[in-house]
N, C-alpha and C. Protein backbone atom coordinates (compact mmCIF):
# COMPACT_ATOMS: atom_id res chain seq x y z
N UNK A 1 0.85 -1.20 0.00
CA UNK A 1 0.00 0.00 0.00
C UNK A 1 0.88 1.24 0.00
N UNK A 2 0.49 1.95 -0.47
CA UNK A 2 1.82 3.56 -1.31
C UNK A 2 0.89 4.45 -0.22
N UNK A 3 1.27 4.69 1.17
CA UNK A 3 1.57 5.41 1.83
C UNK A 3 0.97 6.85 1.37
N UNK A 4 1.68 7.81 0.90
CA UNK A 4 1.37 8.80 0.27
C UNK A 4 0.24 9.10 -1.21
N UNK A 5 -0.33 7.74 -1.80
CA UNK A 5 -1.63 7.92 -2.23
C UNK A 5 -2.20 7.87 -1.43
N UNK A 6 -2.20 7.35 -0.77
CA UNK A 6 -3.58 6.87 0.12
C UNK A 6 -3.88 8.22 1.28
N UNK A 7 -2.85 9.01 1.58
CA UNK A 7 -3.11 10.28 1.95
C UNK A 7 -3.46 11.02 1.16
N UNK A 8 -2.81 11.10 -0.42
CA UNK A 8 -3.57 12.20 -1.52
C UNK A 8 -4.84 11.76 -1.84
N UNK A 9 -5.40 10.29 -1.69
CA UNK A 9 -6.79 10.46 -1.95
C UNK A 9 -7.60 10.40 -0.94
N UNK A 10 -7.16 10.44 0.45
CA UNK A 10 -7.73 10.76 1.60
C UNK A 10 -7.86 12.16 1.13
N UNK A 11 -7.32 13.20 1.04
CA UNK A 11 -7.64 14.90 0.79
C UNK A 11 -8.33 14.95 0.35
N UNK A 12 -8.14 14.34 -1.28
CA UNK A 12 -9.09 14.27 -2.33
C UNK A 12 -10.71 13.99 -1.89
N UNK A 13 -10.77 12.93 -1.26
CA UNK A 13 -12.40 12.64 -1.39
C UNK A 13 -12.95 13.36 -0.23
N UNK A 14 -12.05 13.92 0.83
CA UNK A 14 -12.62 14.65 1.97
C UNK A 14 -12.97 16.21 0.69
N UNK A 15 -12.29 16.42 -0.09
CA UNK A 15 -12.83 17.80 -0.26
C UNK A 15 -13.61 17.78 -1.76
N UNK A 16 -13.73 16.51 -2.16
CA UNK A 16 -15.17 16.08 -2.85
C UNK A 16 -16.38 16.37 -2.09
N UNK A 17 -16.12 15.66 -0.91
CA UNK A 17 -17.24 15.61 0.44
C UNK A 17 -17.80 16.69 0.38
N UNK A 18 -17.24 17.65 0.57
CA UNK A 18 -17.27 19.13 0.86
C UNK A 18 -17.84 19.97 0.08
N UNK A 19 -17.65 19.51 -1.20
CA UNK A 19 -18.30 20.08 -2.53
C UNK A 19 -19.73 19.66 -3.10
N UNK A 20 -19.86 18.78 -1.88
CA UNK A 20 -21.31 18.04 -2.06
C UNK A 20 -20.98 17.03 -3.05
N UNK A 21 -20.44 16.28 -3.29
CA UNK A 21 -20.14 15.05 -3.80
C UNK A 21 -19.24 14.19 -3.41
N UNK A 22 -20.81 13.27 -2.48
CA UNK A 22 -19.71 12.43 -1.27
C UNK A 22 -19.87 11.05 -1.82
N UNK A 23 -20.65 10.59 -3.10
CA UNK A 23 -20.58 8.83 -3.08
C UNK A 23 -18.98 8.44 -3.53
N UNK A 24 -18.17 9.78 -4.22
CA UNK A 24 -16.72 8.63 -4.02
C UNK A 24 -15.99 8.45 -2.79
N UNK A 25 -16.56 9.08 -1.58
CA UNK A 25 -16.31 9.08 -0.63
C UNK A 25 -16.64 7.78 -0.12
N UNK A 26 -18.16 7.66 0.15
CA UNK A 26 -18.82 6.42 0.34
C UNK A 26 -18.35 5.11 -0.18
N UNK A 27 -18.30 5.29 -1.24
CA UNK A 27 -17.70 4.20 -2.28
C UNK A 27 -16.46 3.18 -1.84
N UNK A 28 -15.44 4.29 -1.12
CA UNK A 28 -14.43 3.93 -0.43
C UNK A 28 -14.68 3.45 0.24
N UNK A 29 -15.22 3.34 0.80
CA UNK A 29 -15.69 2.61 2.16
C UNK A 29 -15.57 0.91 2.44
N UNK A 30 -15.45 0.26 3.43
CA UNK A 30 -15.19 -1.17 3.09
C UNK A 30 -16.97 -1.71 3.26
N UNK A 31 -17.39 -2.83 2.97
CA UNK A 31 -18.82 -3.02 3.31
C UNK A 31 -19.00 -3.32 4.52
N UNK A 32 -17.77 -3.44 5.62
CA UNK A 32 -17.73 -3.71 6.87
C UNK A 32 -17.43 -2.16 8.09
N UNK A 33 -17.20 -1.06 7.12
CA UNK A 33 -16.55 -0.22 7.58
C UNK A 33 -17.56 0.72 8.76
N UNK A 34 -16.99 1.10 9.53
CA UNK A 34 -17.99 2.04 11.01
C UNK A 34 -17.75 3.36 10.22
N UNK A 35 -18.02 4.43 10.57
CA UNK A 35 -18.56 5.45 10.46
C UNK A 35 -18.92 6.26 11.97
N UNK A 36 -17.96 7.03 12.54
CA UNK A 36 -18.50 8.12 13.66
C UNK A 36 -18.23 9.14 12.99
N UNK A 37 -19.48 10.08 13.18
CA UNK A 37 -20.19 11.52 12.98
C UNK A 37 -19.56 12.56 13.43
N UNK A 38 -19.41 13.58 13.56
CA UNK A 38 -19.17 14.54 14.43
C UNK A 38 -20.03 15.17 14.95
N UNK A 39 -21.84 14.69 15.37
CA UNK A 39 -22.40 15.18 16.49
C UNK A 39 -22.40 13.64 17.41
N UNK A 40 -22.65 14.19 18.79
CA UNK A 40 -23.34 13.33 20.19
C UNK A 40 -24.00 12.02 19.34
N UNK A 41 -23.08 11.23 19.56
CA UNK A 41 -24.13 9.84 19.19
C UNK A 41 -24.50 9.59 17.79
N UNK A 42 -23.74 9.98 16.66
CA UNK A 42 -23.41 9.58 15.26
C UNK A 42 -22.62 7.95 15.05
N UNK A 43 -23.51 7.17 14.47
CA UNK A 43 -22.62 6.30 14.37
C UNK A 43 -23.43 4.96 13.24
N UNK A 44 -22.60 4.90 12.26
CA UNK A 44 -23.59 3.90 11.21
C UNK A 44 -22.17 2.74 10.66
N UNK A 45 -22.31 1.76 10.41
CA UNK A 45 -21.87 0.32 10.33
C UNK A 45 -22.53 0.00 8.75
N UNK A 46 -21.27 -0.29 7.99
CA UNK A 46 -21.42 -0.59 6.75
C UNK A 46 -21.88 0.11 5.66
N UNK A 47 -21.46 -0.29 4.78
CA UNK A 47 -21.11 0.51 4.00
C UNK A 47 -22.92 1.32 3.56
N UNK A 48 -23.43 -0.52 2.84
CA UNK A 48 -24.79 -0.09 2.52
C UNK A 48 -25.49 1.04 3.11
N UNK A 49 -25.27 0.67 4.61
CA UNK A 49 -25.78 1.95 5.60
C UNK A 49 -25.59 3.19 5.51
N UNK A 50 -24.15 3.41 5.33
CA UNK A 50 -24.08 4.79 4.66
C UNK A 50 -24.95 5.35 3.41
N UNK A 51 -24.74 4.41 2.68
CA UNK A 51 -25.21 4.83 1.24
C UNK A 51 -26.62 5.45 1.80
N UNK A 52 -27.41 4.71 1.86
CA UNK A 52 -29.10 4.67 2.50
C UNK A 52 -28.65 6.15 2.84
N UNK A 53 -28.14 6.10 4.40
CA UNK A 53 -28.10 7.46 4.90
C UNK A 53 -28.22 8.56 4.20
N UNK A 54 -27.47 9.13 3.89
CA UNK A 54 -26.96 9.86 2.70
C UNK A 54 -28.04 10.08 1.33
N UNK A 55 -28.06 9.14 1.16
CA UNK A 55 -29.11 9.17 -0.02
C UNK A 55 -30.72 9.52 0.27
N UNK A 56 -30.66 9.61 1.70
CA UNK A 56 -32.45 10.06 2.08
C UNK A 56 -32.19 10.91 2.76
N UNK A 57 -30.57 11.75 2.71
CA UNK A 57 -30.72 13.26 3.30
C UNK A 57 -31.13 14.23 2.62
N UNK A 58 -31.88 15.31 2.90
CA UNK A 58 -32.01 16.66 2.24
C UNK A 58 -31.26 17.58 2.54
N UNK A 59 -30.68 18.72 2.44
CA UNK A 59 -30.12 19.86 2.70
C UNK A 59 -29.73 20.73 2.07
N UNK A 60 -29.65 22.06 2.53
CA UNK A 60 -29.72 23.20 1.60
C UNK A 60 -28.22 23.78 1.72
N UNK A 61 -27.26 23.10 2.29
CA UNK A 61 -25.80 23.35 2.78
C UNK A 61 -24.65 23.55 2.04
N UNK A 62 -24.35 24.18 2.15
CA UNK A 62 -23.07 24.53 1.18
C UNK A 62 -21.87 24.53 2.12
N UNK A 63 -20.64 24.37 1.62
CA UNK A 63 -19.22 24.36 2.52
C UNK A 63 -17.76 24.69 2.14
N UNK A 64 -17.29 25.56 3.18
CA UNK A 64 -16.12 25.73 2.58
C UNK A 64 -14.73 24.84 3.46
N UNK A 65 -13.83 24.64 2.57
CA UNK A 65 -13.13 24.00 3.18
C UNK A 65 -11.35 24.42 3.53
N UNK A 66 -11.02 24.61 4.19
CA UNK A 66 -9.67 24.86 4.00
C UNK A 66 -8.49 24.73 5.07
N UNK A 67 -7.19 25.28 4.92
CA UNK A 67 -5.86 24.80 5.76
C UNK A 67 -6.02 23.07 6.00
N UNK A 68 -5.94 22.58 5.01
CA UNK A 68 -5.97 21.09 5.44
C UNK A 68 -4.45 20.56 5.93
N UNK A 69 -4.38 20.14 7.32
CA UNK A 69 -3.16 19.24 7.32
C UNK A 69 -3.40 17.70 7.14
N UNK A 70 -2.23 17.06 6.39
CA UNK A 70 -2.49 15.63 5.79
C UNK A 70 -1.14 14.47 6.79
N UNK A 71 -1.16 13.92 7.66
CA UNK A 71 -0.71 13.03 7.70
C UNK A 71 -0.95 12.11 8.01
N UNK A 72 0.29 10.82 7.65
CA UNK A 72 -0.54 9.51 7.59
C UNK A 72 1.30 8.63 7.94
N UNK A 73 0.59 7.30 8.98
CA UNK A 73 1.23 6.73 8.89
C UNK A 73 0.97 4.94 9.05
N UNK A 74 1.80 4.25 9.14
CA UNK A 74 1.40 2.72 8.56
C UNK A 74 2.35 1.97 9.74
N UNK A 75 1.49 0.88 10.48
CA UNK A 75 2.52 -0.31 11.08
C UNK A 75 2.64 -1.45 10.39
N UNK A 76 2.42 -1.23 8.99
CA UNK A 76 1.35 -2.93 8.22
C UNK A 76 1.90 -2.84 6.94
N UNK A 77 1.94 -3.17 6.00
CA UNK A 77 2.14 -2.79 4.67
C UNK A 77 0.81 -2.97 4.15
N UNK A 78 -0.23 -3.65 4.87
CA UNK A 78 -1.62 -3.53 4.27
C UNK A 78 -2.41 -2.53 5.03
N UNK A 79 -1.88 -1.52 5.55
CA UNK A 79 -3.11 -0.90 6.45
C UNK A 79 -2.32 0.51 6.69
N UNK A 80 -3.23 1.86 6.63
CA UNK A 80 -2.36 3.20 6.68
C UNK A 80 -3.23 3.77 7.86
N UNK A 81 -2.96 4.82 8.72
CA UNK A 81 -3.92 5.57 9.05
C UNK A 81 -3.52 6.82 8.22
N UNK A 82 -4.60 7.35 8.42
CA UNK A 82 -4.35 8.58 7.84
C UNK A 82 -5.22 9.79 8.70
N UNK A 83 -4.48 10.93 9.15
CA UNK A 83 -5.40 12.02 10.24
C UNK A 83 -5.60 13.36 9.46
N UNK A 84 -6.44 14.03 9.26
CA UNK A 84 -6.65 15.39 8.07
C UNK A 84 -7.75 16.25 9.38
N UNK A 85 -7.01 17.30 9.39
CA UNK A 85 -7.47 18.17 10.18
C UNK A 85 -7.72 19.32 9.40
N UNK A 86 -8.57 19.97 9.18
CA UNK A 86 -9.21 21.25 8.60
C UNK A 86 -10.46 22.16 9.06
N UNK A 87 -9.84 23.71 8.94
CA UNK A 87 -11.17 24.48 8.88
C UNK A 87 -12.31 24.07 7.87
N UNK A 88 -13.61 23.98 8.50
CA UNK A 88 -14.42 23.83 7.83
C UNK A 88 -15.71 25.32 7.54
N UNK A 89 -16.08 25.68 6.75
CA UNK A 89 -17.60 26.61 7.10
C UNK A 89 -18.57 26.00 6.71
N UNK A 90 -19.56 26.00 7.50
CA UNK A 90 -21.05 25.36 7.01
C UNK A 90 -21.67 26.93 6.68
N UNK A 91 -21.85 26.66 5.15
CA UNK A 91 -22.71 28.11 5.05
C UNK A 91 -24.66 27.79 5.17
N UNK A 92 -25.38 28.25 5.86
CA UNK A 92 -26.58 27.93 5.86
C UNK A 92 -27.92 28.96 5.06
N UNK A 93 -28.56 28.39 4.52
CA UNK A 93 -29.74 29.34 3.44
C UNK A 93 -29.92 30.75 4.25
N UNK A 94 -30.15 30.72 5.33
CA UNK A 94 -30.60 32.45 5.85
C UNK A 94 -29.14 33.23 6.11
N UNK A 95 -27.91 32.71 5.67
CA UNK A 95 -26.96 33.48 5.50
C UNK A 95 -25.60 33.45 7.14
N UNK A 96 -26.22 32.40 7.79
CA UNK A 96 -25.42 32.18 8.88
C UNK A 96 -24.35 31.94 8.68
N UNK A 97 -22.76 31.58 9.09
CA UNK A 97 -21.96 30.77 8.48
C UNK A 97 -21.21 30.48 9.80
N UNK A 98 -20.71 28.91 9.82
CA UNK A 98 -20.32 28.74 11.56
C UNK A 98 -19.56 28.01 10.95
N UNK A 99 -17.70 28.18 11.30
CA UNK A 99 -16.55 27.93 11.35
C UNK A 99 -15.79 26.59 12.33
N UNK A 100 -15.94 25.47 12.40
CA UNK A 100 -15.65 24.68 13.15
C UNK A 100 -14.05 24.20 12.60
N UNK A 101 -12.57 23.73 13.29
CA UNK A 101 -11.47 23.16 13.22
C UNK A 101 -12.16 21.29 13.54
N UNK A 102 -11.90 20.50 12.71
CA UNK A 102 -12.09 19.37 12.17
C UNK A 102 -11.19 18.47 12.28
N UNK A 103 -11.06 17.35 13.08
CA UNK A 103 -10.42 16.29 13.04
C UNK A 103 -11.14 14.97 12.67
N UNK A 104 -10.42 14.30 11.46
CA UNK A 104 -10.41 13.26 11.36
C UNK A 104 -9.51 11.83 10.74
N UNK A 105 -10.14 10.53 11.32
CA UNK A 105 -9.08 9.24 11.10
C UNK A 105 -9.72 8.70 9.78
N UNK A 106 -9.08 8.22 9.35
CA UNK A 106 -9.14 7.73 8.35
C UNK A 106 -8.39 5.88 8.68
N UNK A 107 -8.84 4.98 8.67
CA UNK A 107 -8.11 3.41 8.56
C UNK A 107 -8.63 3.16 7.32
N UNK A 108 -7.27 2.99 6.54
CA UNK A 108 -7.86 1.92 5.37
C UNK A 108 -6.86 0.79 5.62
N UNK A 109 -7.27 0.16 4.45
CA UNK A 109 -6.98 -1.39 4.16
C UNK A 109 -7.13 -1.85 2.98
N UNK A 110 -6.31 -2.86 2.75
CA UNK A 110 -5.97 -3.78 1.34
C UNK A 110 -7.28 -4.85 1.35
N UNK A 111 -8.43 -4.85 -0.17
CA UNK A 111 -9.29 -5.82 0.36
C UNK A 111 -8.89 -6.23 -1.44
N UNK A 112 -9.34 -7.71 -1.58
CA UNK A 112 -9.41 -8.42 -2.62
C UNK A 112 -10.75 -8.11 -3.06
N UNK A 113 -11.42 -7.43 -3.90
CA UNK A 113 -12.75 -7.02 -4.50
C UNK A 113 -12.97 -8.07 -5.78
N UNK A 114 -14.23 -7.89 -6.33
CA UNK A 114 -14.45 -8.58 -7.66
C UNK A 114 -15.45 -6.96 -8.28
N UNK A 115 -14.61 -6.87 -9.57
CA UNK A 115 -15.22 -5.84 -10.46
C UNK A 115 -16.42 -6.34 -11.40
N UNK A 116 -16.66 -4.79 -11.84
CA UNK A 116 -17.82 -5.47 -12.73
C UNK A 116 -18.06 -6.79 -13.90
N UNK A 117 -16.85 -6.82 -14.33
CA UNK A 117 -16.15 -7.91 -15.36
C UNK A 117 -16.22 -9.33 -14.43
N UNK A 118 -16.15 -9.20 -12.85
CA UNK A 118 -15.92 -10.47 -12.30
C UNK A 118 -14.60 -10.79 -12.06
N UNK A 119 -13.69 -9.92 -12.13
CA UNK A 119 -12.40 -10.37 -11.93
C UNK A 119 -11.73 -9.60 -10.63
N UNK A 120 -11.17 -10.13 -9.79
CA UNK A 120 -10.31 -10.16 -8.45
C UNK A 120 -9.67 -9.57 -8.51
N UNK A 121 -9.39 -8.15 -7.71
CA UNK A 121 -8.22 -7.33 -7.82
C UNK A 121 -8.28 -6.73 -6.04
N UNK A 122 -6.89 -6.23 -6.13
CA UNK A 122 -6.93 -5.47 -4.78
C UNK A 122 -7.43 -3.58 -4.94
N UNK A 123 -8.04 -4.12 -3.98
CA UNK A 123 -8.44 -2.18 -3.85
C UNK A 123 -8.37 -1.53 -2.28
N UNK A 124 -7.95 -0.63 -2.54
CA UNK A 124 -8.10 0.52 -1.40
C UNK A 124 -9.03 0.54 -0.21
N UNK A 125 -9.73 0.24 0.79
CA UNK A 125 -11.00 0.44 1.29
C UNK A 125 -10.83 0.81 2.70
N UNK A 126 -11.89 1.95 2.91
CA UNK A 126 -12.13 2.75 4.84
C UNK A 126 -12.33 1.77 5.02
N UNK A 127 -11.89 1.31 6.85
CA UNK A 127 -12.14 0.46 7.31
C UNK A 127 -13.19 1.52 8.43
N UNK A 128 -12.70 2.38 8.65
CA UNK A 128 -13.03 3.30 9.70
C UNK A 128 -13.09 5.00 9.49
N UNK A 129 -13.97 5.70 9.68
CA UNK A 129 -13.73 7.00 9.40
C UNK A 129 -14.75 7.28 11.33
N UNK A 130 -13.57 8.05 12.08
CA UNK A 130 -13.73 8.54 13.18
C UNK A 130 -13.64 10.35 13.07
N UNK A 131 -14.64 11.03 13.80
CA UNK A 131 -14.52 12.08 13.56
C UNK A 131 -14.27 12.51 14.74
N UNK A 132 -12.83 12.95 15.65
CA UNK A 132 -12.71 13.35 16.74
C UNK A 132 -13.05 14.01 17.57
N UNK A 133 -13.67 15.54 17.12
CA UNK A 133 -14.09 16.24 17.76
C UNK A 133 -15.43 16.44 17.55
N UNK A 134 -16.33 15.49 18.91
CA UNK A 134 -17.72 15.84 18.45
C UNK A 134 -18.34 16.74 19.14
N UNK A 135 -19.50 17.28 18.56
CA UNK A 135 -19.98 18.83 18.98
C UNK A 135 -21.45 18.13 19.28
N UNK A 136 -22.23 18.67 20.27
CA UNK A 136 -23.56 19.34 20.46
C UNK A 136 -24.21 18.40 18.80
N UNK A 137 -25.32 18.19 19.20
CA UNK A 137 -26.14 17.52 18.16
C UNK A 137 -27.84 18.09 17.96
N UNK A 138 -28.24 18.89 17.26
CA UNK A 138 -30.10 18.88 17.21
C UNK A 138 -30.53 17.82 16.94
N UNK A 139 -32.02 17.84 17.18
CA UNK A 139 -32.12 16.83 17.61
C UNK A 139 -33.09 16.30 16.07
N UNK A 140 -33.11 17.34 15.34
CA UNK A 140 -33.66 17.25 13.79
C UNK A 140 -32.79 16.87 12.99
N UNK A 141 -30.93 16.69 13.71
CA UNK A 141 -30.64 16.76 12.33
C UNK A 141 -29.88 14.58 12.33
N UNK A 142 -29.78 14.61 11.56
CA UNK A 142 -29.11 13.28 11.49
C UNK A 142 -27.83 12.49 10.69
N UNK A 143 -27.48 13.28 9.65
CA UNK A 143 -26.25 13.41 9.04
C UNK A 143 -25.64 14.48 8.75
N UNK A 144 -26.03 15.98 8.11
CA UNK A 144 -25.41 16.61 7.97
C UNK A 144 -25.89 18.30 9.33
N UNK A 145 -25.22 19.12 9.81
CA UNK A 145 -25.76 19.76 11.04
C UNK A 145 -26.61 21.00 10.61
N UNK A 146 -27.92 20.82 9.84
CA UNK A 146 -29.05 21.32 8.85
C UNK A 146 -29.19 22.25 10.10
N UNK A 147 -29.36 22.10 11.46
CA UNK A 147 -29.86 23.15 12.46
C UNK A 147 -28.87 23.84 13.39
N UNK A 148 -28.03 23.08 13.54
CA UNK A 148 -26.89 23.80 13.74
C UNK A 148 -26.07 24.93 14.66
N UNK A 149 -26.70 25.65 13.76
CA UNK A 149 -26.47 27.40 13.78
C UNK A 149 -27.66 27.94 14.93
N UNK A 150 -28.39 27.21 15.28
CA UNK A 150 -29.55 27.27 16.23
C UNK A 150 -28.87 27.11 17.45
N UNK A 151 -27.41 26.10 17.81
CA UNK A 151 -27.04 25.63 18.99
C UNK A 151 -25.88 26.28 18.94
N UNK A 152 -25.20 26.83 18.00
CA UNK A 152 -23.44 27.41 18.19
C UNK A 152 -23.63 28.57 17.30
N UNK A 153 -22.97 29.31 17.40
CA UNK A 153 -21.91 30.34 16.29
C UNK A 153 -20.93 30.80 16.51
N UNK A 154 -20.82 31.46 15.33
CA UNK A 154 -18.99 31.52 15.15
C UNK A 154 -18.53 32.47 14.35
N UNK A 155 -17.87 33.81 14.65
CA UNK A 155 -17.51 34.65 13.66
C UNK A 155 -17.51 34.39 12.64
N UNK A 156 -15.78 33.38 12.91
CA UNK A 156 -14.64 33.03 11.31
C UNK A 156 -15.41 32.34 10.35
N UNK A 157 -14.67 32.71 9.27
CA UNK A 157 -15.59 32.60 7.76
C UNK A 157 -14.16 32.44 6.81
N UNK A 158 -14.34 31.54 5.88
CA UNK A 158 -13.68 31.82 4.58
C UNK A 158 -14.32 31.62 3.70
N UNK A 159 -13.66 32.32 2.22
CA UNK A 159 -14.37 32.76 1.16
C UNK A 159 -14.89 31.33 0.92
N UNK A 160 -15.94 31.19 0.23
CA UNK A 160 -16.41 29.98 0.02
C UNK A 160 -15.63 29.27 -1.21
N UNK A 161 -15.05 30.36 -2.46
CA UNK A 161 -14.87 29.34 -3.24
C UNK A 161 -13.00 29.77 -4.06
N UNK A 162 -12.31 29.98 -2.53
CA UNK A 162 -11.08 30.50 -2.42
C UNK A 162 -10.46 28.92 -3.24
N UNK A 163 -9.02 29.13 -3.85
CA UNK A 163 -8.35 28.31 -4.46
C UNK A 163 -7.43 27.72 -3.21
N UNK A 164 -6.82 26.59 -3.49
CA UNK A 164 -6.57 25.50 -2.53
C UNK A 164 -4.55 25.80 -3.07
N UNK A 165 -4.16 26.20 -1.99
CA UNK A 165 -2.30 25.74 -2.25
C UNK A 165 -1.55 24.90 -1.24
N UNK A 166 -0.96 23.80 -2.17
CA UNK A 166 -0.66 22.49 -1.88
C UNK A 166 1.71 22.98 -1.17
N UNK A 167 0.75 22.39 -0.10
CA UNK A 167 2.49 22.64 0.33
C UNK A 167 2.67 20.90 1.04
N UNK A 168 3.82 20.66 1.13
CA UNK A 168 4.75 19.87 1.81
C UNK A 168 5.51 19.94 3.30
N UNK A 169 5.20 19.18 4.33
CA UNK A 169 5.86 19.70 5.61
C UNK A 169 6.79 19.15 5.85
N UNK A 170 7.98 19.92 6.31
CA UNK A 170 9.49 18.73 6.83
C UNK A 170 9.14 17.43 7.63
N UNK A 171 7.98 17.24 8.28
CA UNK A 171 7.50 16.18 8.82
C UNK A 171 6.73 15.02 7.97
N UNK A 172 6.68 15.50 6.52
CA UNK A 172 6.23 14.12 5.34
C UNK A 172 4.25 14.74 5.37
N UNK A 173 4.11 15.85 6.15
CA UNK A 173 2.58 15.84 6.17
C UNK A 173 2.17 16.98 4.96
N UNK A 174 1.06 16.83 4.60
CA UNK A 174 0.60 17.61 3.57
C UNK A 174 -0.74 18.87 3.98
N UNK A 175 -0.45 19.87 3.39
CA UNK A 175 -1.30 21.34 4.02
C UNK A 175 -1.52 21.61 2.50
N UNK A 176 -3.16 21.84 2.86
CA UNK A 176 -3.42 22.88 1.70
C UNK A 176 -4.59 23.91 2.06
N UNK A 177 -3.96 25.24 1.67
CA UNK A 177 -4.29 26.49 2.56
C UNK A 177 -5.27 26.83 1.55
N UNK A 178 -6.10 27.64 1.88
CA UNK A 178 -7.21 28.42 1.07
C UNK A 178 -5.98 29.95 1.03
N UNK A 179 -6.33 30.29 -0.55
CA UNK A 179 -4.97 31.35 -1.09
C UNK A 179 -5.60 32.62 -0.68
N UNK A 180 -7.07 32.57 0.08
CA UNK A 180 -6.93 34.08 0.60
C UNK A 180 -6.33 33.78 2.27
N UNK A 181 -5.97 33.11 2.74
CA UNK A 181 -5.45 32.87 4.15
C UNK A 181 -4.14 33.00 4.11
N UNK A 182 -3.35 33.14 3.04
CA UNK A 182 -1.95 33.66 2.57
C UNK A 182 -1.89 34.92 2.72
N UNK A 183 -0.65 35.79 3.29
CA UNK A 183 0.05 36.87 3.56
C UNK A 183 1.10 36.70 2.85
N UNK A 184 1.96 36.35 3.22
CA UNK A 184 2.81 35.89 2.45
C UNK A 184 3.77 34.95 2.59
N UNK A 185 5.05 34.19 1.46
CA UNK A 185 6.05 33.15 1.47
C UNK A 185 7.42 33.73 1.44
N UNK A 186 8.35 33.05 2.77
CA UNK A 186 9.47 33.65 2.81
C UNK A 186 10.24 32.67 2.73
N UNK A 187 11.39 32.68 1.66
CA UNK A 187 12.27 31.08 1.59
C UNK A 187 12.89 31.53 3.16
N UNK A 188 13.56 30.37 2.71
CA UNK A 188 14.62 29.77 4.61
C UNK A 188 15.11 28.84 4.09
N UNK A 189 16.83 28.36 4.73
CA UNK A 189 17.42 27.25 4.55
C UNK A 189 18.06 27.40 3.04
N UNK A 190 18.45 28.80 2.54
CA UNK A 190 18.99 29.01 1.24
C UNK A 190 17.93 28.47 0.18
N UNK A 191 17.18 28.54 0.72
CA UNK A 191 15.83 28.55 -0.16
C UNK A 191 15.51 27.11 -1.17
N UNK A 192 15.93 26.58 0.22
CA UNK A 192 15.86 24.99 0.24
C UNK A 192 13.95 24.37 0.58
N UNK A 193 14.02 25.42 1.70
CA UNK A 193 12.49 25.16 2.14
C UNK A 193 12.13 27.03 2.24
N UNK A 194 10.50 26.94 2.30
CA UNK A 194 9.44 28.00 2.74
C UNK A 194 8.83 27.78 3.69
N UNK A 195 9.16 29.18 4.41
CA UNK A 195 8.00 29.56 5.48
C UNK A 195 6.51 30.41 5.30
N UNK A 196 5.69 29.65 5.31
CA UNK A 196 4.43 30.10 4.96
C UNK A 196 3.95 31.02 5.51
N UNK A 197 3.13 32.10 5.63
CA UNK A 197 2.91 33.06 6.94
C UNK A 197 0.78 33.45 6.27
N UNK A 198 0.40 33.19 7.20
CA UNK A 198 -1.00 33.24 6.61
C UNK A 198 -1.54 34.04 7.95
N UNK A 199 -2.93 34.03 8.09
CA UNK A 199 -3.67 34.87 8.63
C UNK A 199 -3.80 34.47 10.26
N UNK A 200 -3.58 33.34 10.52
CA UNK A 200 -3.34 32.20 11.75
C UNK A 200 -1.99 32.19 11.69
N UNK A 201 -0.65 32.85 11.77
CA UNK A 201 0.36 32.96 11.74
C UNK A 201 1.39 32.05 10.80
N UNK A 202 2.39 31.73 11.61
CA UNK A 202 3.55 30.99 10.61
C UNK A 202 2.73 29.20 10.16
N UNK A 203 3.32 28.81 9.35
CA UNK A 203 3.50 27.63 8.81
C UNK A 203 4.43 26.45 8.41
């Protein structure tokens, strides 16, 4: 298992998610895989289950996503974790917008699948997606936090549809900043490496 895909398409489908197109998200998923929420008492088992979920939600939600940090590491050659922490905004129809910092795990795993053709291959699959920091739950909502803004708010805001810049950390982890949260880039180390400097300070 390649380590560093499996973190670039961990980013990837988290900020599919985000864009409102979560079945390649789902998809990933193993048919055995758990699922915790980030409200009080979120929690669905298998894959099918998700799908269902999801597919009989409504919502009028839009989201922005950004400063993603990406790392990931492996005790297995079949198994990675992977942890992606990011600002999130839930923008809501009457114009609210509530800013939450986002942790989550990611476990995948090596599974032997059969494709549409019928033939046996290895693929990628969540074993687990844990969402660390859980918040306050309404009691209307059930997958995505439709009420929300009724129980919290929150100044911070980013632009909703700011461009994404992909940096590299001396620690092997991956950040990608929303480019209005940039001030500015100062080389260091004979301009071997950059120091990032954004609106939340250094980088």
């Amino acid at each position: 298992m390649n380590q560093q895909h499996i973190a670039d398409l961990s980013a990837e489908l988290i900020m599919k998610y985000y864009d409102n197109d979560y079945m390649p998200f789902l998809c990933a998923m193993d048919d055995d895989a758990m699922w915790y929420g980030p409200a009080e008492g979120q929690f669905l088992h298998g894959r099918e289950n998700m799908i269902e979920a999801w597919r009989s939600e409504e919502h009028a939600l839009s989201f922005s996503l950004g400063n993603i940090e990406v790392m990931h590491t492996s005790a297995h050659p079949s198994f990675c974790d992977v942890m992606l922490s990011y600002h999130i905004t839930t923008h809501y129809p009457d114009h609210h917008d509530i800013t939450l910092y986002q942790r989550v795990l990611l476990t995948w795993c090596e599974r032997m699948v059969t494709d549409e053709a019928g033939n046996r291959e290895k693929a990628s699959r969540i074993l687990l997606c844990h969402i660390s920091n859980p918040h306050s739950k309404h009691e209307e909502d059930t997958i995505y936090p439709k009420n929300f803004h009724q129980i919290y708010y929150s100044n911070a805001s980013f632009r909703q549809n700011g461009d994404r810049i992909h940096f590299h950390g001396l620690d092997r982890s991956d950040y990608f900043f929303l480019s209005d949260t940039v001030v500015y880039i100062e080389a260091a180390h004979e301009s071997r490496h950059s120091i990032l400097h954004t609106v939340d300070g250094e980088a």
